[in-house]
Protein backbone atom coordinates (compact mmCIF):
# COMPACT_ATOMS: atom_id res chain seq x y z
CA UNK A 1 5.88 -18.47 -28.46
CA UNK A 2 9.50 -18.09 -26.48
CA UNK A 3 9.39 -14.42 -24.35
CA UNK A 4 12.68 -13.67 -22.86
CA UNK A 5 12.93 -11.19 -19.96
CA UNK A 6 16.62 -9.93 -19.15
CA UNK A 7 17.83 -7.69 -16.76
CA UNK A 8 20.70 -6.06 -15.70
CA UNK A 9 22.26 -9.24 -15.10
CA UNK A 10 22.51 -9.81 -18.61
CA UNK A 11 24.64 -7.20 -19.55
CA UNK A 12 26.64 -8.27 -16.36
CA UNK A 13 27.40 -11.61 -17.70
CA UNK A 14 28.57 -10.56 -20.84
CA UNK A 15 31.41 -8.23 -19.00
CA UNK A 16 29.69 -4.66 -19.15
CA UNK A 17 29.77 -2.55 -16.35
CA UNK A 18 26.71 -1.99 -15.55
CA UNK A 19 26.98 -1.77 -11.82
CA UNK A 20 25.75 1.62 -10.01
CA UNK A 21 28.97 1.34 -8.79
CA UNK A 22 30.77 1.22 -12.32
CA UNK A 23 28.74 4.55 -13.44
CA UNK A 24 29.58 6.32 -9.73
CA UNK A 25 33.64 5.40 -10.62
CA UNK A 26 32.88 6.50 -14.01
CA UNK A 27 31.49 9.84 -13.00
CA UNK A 28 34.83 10.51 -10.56
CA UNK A 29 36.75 10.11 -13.53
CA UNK A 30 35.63 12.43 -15.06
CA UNK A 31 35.09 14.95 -12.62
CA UNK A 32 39.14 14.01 -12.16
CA UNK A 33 39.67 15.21 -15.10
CA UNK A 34 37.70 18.51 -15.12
CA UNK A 35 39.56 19.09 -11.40
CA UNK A 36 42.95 18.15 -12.65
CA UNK A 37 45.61 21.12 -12.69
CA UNK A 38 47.33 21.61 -15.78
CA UNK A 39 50.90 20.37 -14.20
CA UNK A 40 49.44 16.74 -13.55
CA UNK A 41 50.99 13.85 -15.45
CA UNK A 42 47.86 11.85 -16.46
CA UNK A 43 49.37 8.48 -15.60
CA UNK A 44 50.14 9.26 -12.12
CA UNK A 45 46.27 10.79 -12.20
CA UNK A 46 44.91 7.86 -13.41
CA UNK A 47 46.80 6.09 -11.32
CA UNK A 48 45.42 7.95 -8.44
CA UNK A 49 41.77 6.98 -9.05
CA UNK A 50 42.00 3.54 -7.96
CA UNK A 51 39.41 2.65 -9.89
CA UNK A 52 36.90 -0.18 -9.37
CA UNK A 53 34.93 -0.12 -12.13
CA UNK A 54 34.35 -4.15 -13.59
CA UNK A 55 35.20 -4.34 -17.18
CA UNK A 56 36.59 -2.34 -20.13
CA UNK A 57 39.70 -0.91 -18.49
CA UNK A 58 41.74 -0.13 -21.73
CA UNK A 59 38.62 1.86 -23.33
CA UNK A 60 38.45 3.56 -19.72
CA UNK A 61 41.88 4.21 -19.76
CA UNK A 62 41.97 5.57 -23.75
CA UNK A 63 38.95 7.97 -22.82
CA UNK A 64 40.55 9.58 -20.08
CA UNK A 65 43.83 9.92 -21.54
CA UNK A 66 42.01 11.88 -24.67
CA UNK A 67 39.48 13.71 -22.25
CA UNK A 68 43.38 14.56 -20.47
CA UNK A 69 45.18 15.32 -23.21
CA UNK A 70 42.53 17.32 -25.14
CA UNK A 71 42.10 19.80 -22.01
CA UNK A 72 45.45 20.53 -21.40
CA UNK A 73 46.11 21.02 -25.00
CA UNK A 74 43.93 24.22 -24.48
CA UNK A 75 45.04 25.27 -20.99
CA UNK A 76 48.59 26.05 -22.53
CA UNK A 77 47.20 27.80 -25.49
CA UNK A 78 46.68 30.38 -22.75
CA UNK A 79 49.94 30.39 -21.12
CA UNK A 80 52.26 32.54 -22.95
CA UNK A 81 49.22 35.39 -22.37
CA UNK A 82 50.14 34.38 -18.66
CA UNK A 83 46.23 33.32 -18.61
CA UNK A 84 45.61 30.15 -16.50
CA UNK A 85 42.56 28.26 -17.50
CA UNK A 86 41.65 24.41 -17.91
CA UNK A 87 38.79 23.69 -20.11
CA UNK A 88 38.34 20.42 -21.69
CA UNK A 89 37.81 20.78 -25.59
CA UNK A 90 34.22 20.48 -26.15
CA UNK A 91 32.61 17.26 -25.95
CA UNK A 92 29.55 15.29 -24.63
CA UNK A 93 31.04 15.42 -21.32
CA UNK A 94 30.92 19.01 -20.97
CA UNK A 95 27.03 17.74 -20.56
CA UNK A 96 28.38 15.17 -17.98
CA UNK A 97 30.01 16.94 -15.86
CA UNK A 98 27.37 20.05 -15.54
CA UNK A 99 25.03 17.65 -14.35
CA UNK A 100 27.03 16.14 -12.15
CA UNK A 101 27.76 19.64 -10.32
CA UNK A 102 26.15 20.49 -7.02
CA UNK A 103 23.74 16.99 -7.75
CA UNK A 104 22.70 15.66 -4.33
CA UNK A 105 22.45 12.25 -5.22
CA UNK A 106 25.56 11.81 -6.61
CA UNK A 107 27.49 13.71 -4.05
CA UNK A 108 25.41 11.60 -1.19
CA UNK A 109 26.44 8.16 -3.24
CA UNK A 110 29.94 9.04 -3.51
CA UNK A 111 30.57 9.66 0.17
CA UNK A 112 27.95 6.79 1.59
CA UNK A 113 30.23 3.71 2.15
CA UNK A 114 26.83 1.96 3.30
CA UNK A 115 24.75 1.84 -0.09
CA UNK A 116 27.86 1.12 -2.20
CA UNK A 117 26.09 -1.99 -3.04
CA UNK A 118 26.22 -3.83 -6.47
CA UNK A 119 22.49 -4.16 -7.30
CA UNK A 120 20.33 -1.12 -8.77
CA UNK A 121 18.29 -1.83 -6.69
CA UNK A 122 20.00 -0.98 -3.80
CA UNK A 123 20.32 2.18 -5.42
CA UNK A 124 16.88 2.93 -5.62
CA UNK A 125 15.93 1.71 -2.50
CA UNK A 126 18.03 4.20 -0.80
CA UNK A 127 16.34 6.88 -3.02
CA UNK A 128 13.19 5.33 -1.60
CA UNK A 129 13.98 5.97 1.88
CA UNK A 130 14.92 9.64 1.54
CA UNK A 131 11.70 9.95 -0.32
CA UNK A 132 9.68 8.57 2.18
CA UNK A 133 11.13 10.35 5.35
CA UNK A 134 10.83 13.30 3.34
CA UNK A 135 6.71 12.24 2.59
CA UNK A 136 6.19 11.63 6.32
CA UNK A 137 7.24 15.03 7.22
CA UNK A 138 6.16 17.23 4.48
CA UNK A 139 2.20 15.16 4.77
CA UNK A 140 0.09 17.45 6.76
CA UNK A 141 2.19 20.83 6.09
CA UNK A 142 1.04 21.75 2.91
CA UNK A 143 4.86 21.71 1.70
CA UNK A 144 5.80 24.56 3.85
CA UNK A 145 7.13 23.32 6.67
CA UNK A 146 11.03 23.43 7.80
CA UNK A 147 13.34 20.31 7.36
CA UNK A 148 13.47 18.28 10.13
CA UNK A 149 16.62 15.92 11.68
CA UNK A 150 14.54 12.67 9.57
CA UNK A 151 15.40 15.19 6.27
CA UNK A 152 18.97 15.82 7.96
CA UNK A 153 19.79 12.29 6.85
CA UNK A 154 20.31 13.12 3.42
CA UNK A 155 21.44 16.79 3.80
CA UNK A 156 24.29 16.54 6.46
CA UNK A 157 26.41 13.42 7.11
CA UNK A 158 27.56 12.65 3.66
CA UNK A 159 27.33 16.10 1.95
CA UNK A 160 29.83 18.78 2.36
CA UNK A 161 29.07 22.18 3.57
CA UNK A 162 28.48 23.67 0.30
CA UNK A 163 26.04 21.12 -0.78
CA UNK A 164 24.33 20.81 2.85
CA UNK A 165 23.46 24.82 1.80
CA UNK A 166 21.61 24.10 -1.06
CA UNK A 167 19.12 22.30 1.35
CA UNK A 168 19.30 24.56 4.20
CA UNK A 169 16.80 25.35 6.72
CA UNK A 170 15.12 27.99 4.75
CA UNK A 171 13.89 25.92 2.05
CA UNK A 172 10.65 24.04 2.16
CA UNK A 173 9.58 20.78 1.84
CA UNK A 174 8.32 21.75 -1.90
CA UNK A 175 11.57 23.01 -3.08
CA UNK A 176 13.57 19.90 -1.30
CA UNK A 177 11.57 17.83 -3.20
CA UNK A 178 12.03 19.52 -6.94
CA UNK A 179 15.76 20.00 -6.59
CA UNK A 180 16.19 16.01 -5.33
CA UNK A 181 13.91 15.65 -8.64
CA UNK A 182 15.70 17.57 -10.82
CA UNK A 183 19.07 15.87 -9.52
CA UNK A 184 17.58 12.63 -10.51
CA UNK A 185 17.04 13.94 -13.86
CA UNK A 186 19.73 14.85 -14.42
CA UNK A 187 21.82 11.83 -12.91
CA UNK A 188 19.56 9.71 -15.42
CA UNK A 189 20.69 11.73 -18.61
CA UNK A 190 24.24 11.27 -16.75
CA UNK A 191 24.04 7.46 -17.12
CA UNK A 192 22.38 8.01 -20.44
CA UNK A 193 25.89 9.12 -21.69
CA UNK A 194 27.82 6.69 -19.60
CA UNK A 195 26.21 4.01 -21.27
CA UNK A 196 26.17 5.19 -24.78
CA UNK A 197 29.28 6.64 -25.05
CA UNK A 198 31.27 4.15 -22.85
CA UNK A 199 29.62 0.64 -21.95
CA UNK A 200 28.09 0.16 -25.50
CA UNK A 201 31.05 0.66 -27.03
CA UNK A 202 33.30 -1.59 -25.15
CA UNK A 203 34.34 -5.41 -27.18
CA UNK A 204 32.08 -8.23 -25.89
CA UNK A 205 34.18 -11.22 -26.38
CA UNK A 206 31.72 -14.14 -24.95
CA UNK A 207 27.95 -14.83 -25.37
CA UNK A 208 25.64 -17.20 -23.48
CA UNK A 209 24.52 -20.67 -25.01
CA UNK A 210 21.85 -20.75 -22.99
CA UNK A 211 19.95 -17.64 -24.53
CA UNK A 212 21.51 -18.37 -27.96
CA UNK A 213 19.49 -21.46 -27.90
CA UNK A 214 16.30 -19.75 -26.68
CA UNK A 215 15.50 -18.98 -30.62
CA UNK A 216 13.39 -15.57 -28.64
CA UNK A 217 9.83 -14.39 -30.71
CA UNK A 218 9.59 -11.55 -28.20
CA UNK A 219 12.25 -9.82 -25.88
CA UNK A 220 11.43 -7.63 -22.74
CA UNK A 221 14.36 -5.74 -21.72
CA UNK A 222 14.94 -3.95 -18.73
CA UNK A 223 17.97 -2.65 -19.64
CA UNK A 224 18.99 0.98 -21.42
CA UNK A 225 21.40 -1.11 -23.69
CA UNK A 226 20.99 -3.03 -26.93
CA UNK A 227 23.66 -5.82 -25.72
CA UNK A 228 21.00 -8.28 -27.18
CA UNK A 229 20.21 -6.94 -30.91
CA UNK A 230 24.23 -6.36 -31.01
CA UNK A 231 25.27 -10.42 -30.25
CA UNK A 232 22.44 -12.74 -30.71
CA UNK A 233 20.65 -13.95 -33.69
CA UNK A 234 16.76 -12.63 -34.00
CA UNK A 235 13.54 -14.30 -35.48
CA UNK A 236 11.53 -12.45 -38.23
CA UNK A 237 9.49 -11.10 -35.42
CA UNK A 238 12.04 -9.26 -33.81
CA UNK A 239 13.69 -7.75 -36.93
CA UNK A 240 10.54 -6.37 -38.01
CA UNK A 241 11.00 -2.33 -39.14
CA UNK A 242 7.77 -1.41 -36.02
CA UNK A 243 9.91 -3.29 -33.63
CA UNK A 244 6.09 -4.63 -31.75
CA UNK A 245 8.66 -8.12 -30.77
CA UNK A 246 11.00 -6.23 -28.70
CA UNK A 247 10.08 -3.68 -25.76
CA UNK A 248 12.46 -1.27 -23.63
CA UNK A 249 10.24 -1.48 -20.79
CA UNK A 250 12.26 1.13 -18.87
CA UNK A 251 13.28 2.86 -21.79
CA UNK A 252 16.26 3.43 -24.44
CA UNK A 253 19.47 5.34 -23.85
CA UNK A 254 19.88 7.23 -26.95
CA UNK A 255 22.82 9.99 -26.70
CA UNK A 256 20.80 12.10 -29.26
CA UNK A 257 18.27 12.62 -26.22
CA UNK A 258 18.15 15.73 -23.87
CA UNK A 259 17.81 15.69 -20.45
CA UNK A 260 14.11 16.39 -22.05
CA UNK A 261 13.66 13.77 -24.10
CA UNK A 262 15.28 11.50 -22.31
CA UNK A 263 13.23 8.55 -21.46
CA UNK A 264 15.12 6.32 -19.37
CA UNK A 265 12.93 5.00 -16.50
CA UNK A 266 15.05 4.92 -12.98
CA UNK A 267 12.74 5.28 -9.73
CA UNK A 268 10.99 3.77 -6.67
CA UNK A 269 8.16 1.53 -5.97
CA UNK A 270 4.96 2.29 -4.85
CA UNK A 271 5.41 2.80 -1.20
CA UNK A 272 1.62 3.84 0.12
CA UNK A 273 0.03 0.90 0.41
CA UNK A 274 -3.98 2.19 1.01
CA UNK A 275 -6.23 4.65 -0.65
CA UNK A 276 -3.78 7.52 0.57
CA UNK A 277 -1.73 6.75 -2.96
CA UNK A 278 -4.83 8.32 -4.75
CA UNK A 279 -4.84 11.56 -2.65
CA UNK A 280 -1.08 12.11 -1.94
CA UNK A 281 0.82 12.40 -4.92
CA UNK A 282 3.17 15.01 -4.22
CA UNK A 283 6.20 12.29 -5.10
CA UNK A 284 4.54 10.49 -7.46
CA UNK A 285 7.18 11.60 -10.28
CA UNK A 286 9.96 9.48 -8.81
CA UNK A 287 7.91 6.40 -8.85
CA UNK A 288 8.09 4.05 -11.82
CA UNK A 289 4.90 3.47 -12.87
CA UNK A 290 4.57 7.39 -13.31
CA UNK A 291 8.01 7.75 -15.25
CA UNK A 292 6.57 5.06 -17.52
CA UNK A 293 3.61 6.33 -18.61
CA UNK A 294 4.86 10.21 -19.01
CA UNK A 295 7.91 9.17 -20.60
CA UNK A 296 5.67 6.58 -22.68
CA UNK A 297 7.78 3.51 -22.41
CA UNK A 298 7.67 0.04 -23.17
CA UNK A 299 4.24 -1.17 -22.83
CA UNK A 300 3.90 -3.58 -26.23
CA UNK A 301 4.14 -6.66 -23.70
CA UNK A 302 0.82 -6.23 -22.78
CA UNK A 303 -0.35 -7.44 -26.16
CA UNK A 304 1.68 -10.44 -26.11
CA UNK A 305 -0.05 -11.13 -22.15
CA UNK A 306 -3.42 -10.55 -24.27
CA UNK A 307 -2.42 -13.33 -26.83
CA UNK A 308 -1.06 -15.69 -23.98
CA UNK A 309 -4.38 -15.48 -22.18
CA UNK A 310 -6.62 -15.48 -25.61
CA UNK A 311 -5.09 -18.53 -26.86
CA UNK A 312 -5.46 -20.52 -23.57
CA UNK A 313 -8.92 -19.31 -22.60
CA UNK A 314 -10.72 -21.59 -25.38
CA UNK A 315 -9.22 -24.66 -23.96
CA UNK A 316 -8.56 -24.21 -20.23
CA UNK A 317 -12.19 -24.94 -18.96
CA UNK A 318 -12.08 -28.08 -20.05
CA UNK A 319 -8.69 -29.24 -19.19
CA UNK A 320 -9.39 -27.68 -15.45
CA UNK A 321 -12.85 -30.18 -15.44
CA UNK A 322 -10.46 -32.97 -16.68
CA UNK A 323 -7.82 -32.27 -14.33
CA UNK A 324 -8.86 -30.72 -11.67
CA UNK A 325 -5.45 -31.98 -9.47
CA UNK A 326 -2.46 -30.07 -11.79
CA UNK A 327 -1.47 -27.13 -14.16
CA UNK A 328 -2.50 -28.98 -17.30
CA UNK A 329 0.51 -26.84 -19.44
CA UNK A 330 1.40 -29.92 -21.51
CA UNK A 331 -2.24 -30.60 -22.37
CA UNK A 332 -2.74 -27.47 -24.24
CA UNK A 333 -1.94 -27.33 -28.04
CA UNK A 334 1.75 -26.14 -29.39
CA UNK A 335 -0.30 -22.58 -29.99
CA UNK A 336 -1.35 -22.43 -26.98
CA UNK A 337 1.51 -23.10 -24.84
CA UNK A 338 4.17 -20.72 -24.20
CA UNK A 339 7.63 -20.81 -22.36
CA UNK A 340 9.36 -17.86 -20.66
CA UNK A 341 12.89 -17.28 -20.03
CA UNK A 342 14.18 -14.77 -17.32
CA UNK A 343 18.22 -14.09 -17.67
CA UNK A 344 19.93 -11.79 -15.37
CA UNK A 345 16.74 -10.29 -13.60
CA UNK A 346 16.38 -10.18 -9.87
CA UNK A 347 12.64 -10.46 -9.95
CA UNK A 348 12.67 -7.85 -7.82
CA UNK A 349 8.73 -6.27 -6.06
CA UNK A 350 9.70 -3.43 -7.94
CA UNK A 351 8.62 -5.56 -11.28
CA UNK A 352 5.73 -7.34 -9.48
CA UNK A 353 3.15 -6.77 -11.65
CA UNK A 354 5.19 -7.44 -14.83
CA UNK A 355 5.99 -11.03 -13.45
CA UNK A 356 2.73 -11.60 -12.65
CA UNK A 357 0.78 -10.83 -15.90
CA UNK A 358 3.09 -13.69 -17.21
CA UNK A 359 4.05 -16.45 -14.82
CA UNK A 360 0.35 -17.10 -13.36
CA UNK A 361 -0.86 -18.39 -16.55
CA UNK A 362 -1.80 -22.08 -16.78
CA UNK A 363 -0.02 -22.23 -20.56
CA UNK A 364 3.40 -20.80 -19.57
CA UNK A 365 5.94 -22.31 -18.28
CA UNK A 366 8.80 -20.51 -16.60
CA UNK A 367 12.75 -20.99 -16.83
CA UNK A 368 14.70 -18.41 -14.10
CA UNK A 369 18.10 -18.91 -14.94
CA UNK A 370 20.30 -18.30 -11.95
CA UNK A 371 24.38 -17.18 -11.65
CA UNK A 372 25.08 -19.13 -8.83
CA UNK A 373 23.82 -20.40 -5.03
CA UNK A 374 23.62 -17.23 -3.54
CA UNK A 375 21.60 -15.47 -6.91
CA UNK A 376 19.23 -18.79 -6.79
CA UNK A 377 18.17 -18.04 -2.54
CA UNK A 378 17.69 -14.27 -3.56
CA UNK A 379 15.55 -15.03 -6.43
CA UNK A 380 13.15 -18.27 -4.72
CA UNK A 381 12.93 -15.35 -1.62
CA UNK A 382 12.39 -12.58 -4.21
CA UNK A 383 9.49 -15.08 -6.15
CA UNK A 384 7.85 -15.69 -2.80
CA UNK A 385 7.07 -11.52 -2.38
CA UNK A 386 6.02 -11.84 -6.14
CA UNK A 387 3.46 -14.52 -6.54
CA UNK A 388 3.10 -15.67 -2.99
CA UNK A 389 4.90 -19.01 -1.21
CA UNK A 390 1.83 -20.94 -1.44
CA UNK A 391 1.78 -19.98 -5.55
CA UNK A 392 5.27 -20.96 -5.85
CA UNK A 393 5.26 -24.36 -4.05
CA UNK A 394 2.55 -25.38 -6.39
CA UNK A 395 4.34 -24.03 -9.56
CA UNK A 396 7.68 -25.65 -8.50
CA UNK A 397 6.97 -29.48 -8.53
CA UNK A 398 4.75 -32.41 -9.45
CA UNK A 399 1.91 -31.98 -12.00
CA UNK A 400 1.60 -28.98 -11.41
CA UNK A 401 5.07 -27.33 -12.15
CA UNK A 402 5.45 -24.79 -14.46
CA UNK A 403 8.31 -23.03 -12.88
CA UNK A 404 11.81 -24.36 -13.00
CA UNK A 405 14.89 -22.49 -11.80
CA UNK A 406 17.99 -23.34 -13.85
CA UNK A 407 21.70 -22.83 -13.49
CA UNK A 408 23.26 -20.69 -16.41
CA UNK A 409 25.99 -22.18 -18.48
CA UNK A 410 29.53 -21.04 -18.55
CA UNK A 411 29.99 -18.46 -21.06
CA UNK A 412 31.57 -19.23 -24.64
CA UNK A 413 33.60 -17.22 -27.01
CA UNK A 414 32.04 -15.33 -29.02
CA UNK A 415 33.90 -16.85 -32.29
């Protein structure tokens, strides 16, 4: 069977922006146009946003001239009564912007030059850090303890006065931790409407040859998106009605969700590395793995692992006896041998055990498609922390290969 795993970099490569930094620009627009007074000309405000966001422009452009032009529509409703107010006629980014009010992680994002990075998983590897300074201090005090100049990180040089006050000195470590976790809430339900309402429906113009020739019987997506299902054609397997052929490991945005229902995984790694992670678990609801099983996402690709390693296990004993010296992949039968593709994921520790549960099987062989130079160093460095450099030498050359990094093609026109 042919699994494909895509990332973020998928989306990326067909134009979507799908950076952290696209959704940050996103959310200043539209607190822009909640903050605007009523005597702003919209072009000069748009103007004014300098915005870097990577693709879509016009549809960017179109919502924030409606979002404009629908608010100040009702702010002069008012003014012969002499009554000066600016609300913005009710939509989904009412929702928006609420969450984005008084949230710590967005205000700390916005004004932290350093972690304006392009990668989500910069993004959560800042989160990571606060988390873990905050662990250190609060372990031992029973969650009662006073903030400390480690905490002060987060809560003073890139927040403003109002904001450092929501974390001041009185609070404890407990309620520091469930307002940073309710801010992360509701920054996910945030992106959960950035994405649905803006990124999915922007015009993809250009799709990739090399994934339209993949012919896919399974898809593992760690994206919120449905780019795939929306551009490329699907086997039987993955049009089925039950959907077992494709899995949102990290979830689905879905703009009829809640900040409740939402299920959108975004989080940290496992950071304690000994039998401490069993006992301290005070954080454990900003770590993936947790978000994954309470919000009960993707997990179907463990029966497709179970098939992998069922249909290889009848054969393998005797092909290892018969050749003891390589990775006998092309030995085993067309049922028994497997390929995976990986498109636009960084392979990232953060998805260690996922890589794993595929790539170390004798019977599959692995194609990393790479953007350029630079993405093919980060990913053979990225590989080493997953499997090992000893693991990946072997698996890289010789009879025993069964993991080839390849460069992707240009992208065509859609047509």
């Amino acid at each position: 069977m042919n699994i494909l795993m895509i990332g973020n970099g998928f989306d990326l490569a067909h134009e979507l922006p799908t950076k952290y930094t696209d959704f940050l620009e996103f959310g200043r627009m539209i607190q822009r146009v909640y903050d605007m007074d009523v005597d702003d000309e919209a072009e000069d405000a748009w103007t004014g946003l300098a915005l870097k966001v990577s693709g879509g422009i016009d549809t960017l452009k179109t919502l924030f001239m409606k979002l404009y032009a629908a608010r100040i529509v009702t702010a002069r409703k008012h003014e012969e009564n002499h009554v000066k107010e600016y609300i913005v006629t009710k939509t989904i980014y009412d929702e928006f912007s609420d969450h984005m009010k008084e949230n710590i992680w967005i205000k700390y994002f916005l004004k932290n030059p350093k972690y304006r990075k392009e990668n989500w998983i910069d993004f959560e590897s800042e989160i990571s850090t606060v988390i873990q300074s905050l662990d250190r201090d609060m372990y031992g005090l029973s969650g009662e303890g006073d903030i400390d100049d480690e905490v002060g990180i987060l809560t003073n040089e890139f927040l403003d006065t109002e904001s450092y006050d929501l974390l001041a000195d009185e609070y404890t470590y407990r309620a520091i931790r469930d307002k940073l976790l309710d801010d992360l809430n509701r920054l996910i339900r945030m992106l959960e409407i950035y994405l649905c309402e803006y990124v999915e429906k922007i015009e993809i113009h250009k799709k990739s040859p090399d994934i339209e020739n993949i012919n896919a019987d399974y898809v593992l997506s760690f994206n919120y998106t449905d780019t795939f299902l929306g551009l490329y054609s699907v086997t039987d397997k993955i049009g089925e009605k039950d959907g077992d052929a494709f899995d949102y490991i990290h979830g689905k945005a879905d703009i009829g969700h809640t900040i409740e229902t939402n299920n959108m995984v975004l989080g940290i790694n496992e950071y304690i590395l000994d039998d401490r992670k069993e006992q301290e678990v005070q954080f454990i609801a900003f770590k993936k793995y947790y978000q994954r099983i309470f919000k009960g996402t993707g997990s179907k690709y463990k029966y497709w692992v179970d098939r992998i390693l069922s249909s290889g296990k009848l054969v393998k004993r005797d092909l290892r006896n018969e050749f003891p010296l390589q990775i006998p992949y092309k030995k085993f039968t067309n049922e028994g041998r497997h390929n995976l593709y990986i498109f636009g994921h960084s392979l990232d520790m953060t998805d260690k055990d996922v890589l794993r549960d595929f790539i170390l099987n004798d019977n599959v062989y692995t194609i990393i498609f790479y953007f350029n130079r630079i993405d093919l160093s980060v990913k053979i460095a990225n590989m080493v922390r997953a499997i090992g450099p000893d693991e990946l030498i072997r698996r890289t050359g010789g009879a025993t290969k069964t993991i080839e990094f390849r460069p992707q093609r240009d992208m065509v026109d859609k047509g």
